[in-house]
PDB file of N, CA and C in Angstrom:
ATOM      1  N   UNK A   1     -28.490-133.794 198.520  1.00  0.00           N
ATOM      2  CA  UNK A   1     -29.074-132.604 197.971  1.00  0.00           C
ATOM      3  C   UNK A   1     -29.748-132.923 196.648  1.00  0.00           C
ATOM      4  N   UNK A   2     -30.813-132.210 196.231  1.00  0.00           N
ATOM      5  CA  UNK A   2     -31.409-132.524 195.328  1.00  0.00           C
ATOM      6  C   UNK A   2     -31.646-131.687 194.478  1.00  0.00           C
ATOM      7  N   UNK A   3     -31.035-130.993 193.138  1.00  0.00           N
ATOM      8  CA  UNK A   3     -31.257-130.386 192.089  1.00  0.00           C
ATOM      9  C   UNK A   3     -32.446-130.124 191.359  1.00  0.00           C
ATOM     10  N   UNK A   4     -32.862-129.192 191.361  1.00  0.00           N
ATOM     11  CA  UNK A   4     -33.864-128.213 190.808  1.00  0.00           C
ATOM     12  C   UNK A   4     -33.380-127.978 189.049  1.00  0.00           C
ATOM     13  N   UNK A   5     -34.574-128.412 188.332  1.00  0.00           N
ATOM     14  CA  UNK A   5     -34.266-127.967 187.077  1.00  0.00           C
ATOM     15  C   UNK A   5     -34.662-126.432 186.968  1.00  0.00           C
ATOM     16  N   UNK A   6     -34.175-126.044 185.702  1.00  0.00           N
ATOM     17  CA  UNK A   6     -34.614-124.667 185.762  1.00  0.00           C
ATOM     18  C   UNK A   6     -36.660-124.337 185.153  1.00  0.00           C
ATOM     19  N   UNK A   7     -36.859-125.180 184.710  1.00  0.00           N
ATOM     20  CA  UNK A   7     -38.659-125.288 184.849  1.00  0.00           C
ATOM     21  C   UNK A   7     -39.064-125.196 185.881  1.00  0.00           C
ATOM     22  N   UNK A   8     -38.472-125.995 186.829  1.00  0.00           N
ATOM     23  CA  UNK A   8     -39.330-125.958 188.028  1.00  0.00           C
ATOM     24  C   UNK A   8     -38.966-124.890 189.027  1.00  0.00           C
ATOM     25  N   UNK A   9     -37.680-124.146 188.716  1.00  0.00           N
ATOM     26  CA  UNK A   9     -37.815-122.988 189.585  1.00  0.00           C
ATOM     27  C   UNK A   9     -38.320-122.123 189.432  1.00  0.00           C
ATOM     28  N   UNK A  10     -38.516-121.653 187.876  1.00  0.00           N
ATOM     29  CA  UNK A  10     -39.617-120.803 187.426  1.00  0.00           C
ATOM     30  C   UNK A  10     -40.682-120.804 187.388  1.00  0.00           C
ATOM     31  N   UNK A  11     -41.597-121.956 188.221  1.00  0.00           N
ATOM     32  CA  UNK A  11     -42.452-121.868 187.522  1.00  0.00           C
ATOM     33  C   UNK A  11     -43.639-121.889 188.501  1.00  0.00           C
ATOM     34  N   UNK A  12     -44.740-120.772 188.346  1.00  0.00           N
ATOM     35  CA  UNK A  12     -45.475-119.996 189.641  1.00  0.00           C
ATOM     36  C   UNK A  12     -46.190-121.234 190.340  1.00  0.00           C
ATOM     37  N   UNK A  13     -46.522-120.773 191.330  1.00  0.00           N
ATOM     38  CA  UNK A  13     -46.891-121.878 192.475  1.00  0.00           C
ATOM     39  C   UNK A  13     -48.735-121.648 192.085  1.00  0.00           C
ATOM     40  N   UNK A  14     -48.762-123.347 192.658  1.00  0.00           N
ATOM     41  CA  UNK A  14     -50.861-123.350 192.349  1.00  0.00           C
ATOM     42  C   UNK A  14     -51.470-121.756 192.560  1.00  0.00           C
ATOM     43  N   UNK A  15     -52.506-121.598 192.231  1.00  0.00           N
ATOM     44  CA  UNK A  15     -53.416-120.808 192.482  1.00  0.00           C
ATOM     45  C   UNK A  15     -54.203-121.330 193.419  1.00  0.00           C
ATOM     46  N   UNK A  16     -55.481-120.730 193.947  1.00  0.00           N
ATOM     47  CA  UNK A  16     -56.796-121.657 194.189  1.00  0.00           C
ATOM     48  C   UNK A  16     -57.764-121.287 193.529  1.00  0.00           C
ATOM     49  N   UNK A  17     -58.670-121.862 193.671  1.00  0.00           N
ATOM     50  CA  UNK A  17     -59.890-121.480 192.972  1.00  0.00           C
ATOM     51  C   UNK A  17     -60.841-120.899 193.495  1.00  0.00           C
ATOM     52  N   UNK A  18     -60.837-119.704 192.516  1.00  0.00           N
ATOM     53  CA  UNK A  18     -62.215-118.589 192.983  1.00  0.00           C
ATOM     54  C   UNK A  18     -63.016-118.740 193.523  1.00  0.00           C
ATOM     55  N   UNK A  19     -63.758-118.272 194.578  1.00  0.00           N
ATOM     56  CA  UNK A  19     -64.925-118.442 195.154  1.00  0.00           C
ATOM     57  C   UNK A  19     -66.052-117.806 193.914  1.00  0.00           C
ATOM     58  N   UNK A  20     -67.275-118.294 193.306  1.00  0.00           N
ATOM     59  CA  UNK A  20     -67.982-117.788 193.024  1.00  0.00           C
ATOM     60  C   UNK A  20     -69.148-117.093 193.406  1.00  0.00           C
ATOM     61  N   UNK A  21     -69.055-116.972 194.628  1.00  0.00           N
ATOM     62  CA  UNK A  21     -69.860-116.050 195.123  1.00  0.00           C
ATOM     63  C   UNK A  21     -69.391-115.542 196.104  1.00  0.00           C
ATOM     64  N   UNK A  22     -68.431-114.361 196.300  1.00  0.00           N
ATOM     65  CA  UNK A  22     -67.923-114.125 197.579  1.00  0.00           C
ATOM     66  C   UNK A  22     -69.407-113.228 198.311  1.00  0.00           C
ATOM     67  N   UNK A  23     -68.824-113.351 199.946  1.00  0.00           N
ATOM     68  CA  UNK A  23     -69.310-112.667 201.013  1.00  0.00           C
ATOM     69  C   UNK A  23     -68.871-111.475 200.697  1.00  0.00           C
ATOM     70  N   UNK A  24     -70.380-110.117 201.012  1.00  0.00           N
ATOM     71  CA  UNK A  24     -70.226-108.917 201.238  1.00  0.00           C
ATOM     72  C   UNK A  24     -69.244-108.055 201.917  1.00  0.00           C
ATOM     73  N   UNK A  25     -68.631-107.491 201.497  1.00  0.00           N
ATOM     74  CA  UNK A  25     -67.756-106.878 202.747  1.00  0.00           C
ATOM     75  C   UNK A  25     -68.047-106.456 203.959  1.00  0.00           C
ATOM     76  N   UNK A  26     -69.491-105.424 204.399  1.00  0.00           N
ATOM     77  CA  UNK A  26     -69.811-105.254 205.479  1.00  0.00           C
ATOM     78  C   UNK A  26     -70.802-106.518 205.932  1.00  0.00           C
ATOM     79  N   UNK A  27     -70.115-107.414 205.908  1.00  0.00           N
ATOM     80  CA  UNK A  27     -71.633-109.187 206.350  1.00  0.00           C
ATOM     81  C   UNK A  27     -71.808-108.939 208.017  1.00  0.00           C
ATOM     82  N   UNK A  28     -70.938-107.796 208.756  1.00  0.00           N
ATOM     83  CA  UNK A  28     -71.297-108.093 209.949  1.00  0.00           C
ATOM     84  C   UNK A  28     -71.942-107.030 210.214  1.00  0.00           C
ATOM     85  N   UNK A  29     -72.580-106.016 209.537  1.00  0.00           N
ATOM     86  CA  UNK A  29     -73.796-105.298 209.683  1.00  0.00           C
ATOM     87  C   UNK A  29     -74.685-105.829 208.828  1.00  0.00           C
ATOM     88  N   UNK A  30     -75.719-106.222 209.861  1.00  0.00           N
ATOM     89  CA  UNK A  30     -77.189-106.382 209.469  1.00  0.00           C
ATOM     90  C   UNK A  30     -77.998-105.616 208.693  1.00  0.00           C
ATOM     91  N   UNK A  31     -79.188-105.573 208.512  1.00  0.00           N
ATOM     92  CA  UNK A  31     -80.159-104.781 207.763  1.00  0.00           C
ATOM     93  C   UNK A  31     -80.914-104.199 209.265  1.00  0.00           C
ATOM     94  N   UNK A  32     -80.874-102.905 209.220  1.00  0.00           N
ATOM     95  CA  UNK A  32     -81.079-102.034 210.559  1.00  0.00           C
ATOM     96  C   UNK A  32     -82.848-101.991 210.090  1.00  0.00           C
ATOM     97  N   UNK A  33     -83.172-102.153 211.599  1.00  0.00           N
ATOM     98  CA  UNK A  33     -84.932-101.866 211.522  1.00  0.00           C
ATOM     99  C   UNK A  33     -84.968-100.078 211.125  1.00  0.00           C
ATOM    100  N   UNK A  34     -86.549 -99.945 210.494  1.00  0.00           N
ATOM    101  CA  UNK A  34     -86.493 -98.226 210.406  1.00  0.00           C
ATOM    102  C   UNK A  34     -86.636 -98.003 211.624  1.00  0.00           C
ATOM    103  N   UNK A  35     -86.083 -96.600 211.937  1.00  0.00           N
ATOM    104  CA  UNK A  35     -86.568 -95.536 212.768  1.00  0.00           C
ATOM    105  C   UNK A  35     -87.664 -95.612 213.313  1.00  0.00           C
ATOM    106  N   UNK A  36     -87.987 -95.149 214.964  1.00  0.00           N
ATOM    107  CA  UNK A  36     -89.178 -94.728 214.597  1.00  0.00           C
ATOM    108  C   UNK A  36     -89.728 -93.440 214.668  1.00  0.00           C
ATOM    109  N   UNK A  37     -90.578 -92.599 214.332  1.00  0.00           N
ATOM    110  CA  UNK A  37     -90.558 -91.813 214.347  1.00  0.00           C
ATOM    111  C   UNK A  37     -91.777 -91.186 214.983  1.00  0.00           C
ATOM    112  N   UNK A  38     -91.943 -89.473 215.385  1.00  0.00           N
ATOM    113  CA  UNK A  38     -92.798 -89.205 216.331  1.00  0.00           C
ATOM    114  C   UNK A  38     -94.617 -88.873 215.735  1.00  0.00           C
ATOM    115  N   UNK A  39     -94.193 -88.741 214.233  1.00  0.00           N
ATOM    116  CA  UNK A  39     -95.427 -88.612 213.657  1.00  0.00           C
ATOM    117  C   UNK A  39     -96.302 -90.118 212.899  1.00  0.00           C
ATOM    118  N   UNK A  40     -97.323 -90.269 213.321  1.00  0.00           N
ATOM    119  CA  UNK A  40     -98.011 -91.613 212.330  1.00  0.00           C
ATOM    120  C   UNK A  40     -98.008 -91.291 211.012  1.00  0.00           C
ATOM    121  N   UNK A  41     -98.474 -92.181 209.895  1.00  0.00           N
ATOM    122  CA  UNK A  41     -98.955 -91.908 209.125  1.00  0.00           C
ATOM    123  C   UNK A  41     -99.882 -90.825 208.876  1.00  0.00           C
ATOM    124  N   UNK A  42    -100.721 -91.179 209.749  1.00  0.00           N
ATOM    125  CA  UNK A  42    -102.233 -90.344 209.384  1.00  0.00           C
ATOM    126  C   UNK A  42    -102.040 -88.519 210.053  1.00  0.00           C
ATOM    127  N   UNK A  43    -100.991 -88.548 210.518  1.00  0.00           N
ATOM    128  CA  UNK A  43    -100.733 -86.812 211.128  1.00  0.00           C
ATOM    129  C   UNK A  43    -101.247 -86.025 212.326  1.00  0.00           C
ATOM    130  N   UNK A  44    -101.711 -88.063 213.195  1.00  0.00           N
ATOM    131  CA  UNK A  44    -102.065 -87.440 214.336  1.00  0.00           C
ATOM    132  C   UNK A  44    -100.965 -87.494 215.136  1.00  0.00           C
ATOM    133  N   UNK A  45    -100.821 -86.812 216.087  1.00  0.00           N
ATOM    134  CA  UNK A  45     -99.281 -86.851 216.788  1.00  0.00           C
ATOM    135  C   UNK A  45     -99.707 -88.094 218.269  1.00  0.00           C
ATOM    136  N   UNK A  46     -98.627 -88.856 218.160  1.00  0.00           N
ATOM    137  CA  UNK A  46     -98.990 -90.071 219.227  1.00  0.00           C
ATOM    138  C   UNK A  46     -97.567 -90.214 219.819  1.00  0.00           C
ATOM    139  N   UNK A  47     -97.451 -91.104 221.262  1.00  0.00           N
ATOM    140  CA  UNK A  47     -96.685 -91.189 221.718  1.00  0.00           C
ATOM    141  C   UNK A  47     -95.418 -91.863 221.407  1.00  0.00           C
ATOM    142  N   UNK A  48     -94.172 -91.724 220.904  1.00  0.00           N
ATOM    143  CA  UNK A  48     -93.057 -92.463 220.814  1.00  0.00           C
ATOM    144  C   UNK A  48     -92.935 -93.722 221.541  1.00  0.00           C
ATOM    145  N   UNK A  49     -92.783 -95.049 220.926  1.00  0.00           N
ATOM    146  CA  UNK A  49     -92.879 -96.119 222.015  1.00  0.00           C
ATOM    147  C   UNK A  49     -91.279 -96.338 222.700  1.00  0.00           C
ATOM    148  N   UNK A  50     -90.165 -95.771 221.485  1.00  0.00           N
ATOM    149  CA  UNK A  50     -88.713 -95.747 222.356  1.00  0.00           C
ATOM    150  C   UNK A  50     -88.578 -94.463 222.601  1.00  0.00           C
ATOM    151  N   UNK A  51     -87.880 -94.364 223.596  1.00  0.00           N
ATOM    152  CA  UNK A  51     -87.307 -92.942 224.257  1.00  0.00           C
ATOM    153  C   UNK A  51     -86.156 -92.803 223.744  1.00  0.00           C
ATOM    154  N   UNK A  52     -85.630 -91.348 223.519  1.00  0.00           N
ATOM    155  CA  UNK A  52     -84.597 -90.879 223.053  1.00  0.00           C
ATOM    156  C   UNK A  52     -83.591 -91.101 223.960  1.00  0.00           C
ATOM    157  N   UNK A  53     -82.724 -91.757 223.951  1.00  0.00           N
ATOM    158  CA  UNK A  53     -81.143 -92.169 224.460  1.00  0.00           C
ATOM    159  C   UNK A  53     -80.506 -90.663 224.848  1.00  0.00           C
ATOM    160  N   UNK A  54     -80.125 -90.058 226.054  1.00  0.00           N
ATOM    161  CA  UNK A  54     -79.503 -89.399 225.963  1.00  0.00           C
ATOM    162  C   UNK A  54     -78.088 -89.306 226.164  1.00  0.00           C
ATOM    163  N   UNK A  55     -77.208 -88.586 225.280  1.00  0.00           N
ATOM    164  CA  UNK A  55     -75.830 -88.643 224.836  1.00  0.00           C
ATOM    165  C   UNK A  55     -74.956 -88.577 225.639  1.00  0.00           C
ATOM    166  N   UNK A  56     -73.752 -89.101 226.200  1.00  0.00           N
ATOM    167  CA  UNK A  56     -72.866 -88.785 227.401  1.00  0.00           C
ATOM    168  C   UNK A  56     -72.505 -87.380 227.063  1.00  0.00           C
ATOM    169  N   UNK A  57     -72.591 -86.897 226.093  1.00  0.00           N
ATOM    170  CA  UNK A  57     -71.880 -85.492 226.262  1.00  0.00           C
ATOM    171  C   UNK A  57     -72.827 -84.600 226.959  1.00  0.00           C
ATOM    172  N   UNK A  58     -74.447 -85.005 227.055  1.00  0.00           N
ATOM    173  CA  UNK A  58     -75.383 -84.434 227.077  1.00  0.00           C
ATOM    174  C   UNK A  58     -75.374 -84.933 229.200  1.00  0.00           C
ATOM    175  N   UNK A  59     -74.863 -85.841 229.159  1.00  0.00           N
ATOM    176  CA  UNK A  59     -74.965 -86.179 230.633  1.00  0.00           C
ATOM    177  C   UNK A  59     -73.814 -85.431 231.070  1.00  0.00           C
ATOM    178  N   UNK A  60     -72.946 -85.433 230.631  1.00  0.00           N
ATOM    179  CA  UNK A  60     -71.469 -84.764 231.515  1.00  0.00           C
ATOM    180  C   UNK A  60     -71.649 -82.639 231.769  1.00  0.00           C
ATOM    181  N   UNK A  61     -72.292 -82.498 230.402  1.00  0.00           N
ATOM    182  CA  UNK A  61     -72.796 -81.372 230.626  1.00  0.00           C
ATOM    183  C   UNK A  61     -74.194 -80.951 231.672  1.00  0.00           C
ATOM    184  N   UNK A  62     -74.962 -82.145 232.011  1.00  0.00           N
ATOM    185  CA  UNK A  62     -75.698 -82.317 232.978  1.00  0.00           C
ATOM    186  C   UNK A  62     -75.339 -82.112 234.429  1.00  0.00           C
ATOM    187  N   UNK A  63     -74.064 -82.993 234.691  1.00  0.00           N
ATOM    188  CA  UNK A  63     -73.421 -82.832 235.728  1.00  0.00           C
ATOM    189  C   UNK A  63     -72.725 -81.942 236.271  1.00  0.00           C
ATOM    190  N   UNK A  64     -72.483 -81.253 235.139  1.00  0.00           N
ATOM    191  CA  UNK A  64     -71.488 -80.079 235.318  1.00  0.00           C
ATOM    192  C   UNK A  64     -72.344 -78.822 236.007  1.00  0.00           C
ATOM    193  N   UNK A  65     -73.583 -79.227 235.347  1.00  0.00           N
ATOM    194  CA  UNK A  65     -73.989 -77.486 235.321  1.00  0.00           C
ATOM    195  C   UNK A  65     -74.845 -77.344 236.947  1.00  0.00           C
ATOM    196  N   UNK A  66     -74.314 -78.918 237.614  1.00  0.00           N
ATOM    197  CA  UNK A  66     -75.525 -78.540 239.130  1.00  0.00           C
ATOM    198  C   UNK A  66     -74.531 -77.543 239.795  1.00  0.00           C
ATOM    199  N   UNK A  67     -74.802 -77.016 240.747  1.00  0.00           N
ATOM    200  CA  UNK A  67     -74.117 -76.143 241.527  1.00  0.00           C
ATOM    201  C   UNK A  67     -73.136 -76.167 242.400  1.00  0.00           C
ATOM    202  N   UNK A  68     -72.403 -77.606 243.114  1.00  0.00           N
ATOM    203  CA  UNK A  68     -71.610 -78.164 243.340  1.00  0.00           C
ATOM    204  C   UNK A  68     -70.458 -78.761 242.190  1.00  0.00           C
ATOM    205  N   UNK A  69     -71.189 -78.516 240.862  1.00  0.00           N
ATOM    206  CA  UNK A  69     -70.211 -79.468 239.788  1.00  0.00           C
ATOM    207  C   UNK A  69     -69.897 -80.800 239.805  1.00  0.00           C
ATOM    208  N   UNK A  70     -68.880 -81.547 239.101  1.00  0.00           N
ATOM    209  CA  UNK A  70     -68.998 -83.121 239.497  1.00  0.00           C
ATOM    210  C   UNK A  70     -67.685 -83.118 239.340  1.00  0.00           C
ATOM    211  N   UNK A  71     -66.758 -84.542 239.827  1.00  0.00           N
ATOM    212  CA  UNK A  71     -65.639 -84.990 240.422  1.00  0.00           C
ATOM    213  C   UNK A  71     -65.850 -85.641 239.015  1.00  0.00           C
ATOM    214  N   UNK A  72     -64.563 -86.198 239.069  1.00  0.00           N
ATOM    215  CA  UNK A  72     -64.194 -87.146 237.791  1.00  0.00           C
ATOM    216  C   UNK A  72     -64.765 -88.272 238.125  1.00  0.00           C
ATOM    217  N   UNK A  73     -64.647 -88.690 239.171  1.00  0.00           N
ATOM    218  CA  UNK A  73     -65.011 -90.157 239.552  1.00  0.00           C
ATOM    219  C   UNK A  73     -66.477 -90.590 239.131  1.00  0.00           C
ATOM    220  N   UNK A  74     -67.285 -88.764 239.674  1.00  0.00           N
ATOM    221  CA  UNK A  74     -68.179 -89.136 238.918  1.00  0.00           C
ATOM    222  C   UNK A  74     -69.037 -89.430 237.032  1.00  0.00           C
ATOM    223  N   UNK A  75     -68.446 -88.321 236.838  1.00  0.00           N
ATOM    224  CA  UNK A  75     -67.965 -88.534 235.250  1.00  0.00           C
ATOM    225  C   UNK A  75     -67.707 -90.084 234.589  1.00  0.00           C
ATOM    226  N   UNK A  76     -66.920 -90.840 235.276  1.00  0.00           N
ATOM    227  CA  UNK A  76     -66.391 -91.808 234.831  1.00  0.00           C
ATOM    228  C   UNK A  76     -67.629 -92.579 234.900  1.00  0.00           C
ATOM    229  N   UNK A  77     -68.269 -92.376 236.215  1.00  0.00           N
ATOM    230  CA  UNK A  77     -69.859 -93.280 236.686  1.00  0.00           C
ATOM    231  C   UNK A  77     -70.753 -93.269 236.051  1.00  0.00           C
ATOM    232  N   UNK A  78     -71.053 -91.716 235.574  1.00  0.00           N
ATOM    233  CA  UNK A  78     -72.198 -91.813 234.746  1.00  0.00           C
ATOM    234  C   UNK A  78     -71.999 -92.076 232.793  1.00  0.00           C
ATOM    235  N   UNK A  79     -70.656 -92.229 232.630  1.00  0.00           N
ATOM    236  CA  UNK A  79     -70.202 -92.476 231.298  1.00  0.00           C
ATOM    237  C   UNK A  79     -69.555 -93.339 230.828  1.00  0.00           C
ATOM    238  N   UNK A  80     -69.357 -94.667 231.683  1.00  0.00           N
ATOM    239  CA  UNK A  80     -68.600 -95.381 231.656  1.00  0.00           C
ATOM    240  C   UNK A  80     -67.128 -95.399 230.887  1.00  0.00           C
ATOM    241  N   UNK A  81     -66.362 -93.974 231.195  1.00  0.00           N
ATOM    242  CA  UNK A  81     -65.442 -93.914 230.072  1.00  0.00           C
ATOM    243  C   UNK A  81     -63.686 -94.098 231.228  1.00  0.00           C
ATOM    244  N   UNK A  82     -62.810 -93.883 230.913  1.00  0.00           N
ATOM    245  CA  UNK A  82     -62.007 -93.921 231.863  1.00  0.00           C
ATOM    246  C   UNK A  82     -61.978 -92.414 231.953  1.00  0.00           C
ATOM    247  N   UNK A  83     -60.824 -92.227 232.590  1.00  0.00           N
ATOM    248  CA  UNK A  83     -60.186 -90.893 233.173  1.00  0.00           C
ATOM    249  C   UNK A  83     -59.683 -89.843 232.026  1.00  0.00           C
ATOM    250  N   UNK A  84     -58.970 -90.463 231.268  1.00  0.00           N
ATOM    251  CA  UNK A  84     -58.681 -89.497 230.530  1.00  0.00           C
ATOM    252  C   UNK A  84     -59.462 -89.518 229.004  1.00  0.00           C
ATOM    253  N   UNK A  85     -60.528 -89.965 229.119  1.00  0.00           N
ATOM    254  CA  UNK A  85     -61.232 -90.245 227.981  1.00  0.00           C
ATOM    255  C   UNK A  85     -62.176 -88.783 228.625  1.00  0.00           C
ATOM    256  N   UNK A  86     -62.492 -88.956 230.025  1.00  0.00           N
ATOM    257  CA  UNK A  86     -63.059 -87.719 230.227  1.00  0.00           C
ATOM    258  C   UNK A  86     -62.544 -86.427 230.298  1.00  0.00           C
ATOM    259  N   UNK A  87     -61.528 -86.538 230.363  1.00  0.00           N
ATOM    260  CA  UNK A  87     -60.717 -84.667 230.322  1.00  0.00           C
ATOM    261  C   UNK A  87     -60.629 -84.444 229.330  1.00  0.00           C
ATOM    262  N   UNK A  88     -60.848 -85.350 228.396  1.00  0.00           N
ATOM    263  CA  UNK A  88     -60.602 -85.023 226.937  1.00  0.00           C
ATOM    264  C   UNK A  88     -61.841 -84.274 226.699  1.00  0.00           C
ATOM    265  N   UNK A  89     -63.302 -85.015 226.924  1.00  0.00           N
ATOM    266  CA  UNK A  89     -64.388 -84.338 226.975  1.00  0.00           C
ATOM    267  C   UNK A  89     -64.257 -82.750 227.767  1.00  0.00           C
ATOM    268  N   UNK A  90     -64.113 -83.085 228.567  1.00  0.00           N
ATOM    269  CA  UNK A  90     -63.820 -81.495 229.368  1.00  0.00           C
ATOM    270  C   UNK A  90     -62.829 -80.332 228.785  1.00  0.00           C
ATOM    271  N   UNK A  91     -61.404 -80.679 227.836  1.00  0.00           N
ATOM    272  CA  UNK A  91     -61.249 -79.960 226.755  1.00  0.00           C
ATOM    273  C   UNK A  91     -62.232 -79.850 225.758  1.00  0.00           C
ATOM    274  N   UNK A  92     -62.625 -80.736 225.150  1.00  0.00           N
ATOM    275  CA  UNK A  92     -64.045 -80.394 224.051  1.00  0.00           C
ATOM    276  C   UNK A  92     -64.833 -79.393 224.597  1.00  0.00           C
ATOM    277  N   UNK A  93     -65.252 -79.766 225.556  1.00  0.00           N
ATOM    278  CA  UNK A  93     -66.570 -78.521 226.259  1.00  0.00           C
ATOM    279  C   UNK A  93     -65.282 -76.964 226.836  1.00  0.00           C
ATOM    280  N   UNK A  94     -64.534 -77.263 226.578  1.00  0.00           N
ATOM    281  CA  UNK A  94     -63.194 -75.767 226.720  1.00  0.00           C
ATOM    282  C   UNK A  94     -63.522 -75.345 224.884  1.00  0.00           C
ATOM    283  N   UNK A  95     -63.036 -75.850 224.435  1.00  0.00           N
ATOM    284  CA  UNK A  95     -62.578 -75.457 223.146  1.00  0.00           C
ATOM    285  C   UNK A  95     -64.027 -75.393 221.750  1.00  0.00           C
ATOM    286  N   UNK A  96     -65.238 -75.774 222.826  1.00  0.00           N
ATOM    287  CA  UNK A  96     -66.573 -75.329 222.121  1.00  0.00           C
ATOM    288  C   UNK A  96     -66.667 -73.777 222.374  1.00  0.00           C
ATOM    289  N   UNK A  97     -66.140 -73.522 223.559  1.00  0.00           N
ATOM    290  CA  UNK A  97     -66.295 -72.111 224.233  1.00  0.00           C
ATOM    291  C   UNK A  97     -67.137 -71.941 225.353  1.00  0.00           C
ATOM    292  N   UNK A  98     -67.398 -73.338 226.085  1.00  0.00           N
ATOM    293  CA  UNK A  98     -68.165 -73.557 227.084  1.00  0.00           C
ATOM    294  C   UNK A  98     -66.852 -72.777 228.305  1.00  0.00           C
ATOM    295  N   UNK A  99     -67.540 -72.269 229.210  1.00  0.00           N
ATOM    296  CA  UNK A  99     -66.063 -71.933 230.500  1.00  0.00           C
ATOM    297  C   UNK A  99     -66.485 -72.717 231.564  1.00  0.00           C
ATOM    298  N   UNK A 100     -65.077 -73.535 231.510  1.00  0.00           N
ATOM    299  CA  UNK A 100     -65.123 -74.688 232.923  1.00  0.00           C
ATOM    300  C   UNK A 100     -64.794 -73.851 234.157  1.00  0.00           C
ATOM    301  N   UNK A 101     -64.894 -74.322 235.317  1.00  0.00           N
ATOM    302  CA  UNK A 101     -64.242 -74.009 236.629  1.00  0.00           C
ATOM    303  C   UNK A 101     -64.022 -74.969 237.374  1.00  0.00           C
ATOM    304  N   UNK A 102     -62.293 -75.086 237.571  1.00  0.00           N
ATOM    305  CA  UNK A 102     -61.978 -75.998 238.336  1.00  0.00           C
ATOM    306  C   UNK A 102     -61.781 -75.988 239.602  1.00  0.00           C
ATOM    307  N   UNK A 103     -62.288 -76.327 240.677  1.00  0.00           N
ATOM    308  CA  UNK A 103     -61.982 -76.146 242.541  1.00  0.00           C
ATOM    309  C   UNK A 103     -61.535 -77.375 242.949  1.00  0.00           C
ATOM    310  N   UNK A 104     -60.784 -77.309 244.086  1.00  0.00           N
ATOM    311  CA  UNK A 104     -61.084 -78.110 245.382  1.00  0.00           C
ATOM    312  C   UNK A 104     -62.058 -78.139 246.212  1.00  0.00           C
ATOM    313  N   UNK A 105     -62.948 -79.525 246.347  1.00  0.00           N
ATOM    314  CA  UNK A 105     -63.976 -78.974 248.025  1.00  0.00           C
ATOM    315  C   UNK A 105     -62.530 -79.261 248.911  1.00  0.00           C
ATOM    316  N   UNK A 106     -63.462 -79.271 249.807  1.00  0.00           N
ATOM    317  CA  UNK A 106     -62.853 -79.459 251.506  1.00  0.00           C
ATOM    318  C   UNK A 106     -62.072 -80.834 251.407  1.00  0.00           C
ATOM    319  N   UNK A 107     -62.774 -82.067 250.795  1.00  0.00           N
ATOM    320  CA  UNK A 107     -61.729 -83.441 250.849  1.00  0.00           C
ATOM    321  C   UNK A 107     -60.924 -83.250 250.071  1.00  0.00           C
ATOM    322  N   UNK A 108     -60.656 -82.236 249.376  1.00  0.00           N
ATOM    323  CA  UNK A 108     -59.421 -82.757 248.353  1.00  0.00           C
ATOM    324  C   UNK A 108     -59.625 -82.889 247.005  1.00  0.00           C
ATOM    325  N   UNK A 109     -60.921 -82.895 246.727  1.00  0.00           N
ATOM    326  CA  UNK A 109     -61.464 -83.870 245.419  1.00  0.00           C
ATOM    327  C   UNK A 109     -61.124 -82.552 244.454  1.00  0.00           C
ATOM    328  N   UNK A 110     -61.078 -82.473 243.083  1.00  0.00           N
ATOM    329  CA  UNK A 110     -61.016 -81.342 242.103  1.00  0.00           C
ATOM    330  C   UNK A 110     -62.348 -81.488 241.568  1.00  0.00           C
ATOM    331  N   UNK A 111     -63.566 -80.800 241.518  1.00  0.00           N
ATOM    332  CA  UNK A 111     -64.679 -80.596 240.755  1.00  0.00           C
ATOM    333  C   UNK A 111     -64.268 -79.826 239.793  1.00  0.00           C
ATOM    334  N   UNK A 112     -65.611 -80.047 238.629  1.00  0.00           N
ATOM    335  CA  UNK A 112     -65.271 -79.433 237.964  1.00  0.00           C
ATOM    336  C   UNK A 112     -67.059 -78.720 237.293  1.00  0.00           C
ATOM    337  N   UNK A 113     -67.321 -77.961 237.147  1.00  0.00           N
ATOM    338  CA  UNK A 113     -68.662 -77.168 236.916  1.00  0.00           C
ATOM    339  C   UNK A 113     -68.281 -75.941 235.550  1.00  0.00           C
ATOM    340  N   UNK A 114     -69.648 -76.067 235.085  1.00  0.00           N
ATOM    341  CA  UNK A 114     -70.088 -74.902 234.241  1.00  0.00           C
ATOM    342  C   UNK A 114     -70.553 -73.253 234.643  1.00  0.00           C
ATOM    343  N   UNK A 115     -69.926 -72.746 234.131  1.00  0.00           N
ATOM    344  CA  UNK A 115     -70.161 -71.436 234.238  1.00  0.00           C
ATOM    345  C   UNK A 115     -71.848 -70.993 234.065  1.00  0.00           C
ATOM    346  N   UNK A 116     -72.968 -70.334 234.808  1.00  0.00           N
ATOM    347  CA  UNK A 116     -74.271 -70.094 234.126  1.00  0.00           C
ATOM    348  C   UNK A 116     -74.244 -69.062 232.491  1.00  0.00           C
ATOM    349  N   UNK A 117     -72.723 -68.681 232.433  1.00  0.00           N
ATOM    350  CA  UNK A 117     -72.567 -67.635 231.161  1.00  0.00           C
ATOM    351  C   UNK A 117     -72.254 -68.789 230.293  1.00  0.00           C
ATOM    352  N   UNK A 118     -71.469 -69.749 230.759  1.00  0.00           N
ATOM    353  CA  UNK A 118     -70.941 -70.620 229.649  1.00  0.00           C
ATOM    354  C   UNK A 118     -72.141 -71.532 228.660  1.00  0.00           C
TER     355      UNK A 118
END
């Protein structure tokens, strides 16, 4: 066994040495291109060269509102989300004050559709 003076038990362990130039905190976001937008400069109105992305909430409410309604399965298809990522959506569109309706068809399946009041 080997005895420890009392200096050396007290006494704080290396440091290292500072980086002088640290990395940004967000370094894994880039510098985002601008927007683009639908007006030119000059105030003539011209065509958008990207199309507006439309929103899964904007698709699930799509699906909902055909006249048959949509199955989860499909939900999941057009939103790539799982199962209960989508009922969750389907409470959201409850608790906006949208009115769901839930059925059975004939196979069994549970649809689920928008009200034309909702």
């Amino acid at each position: 066994m080997t005895k420890t003076s009392k200096a050396a038990a007290t006494r704080a362990p290396k440091q290292r040495a500072r980086r002088t130039n640290p990395k940004p905190a967000n370094r894994r976001y880039g510098k985002r291109a601008p927007a683009a937008t639908g007006s030119p400069a000059n105030g003539k109105s011209a065509a958008v060269t990207a199309p507006i992305r439309q929103s899964k909430k904007a698709a699930i409410v799509g699906l909902l509102e055909r006249p048959n309604g949509a199955a989860i399965s499909d939900l999941t298809a057009v939103t790539g989300w799982q199962v209960h990522s989508v009922r969750a959506a389907l409470t959201g569109l409850r608790k906006d004050g949208r009115e769901l309706i839930r059925a059975k068809d004939d196979d069994g399946v549970t649809r689920y559709r928008l009200t034309s009041a909702g």
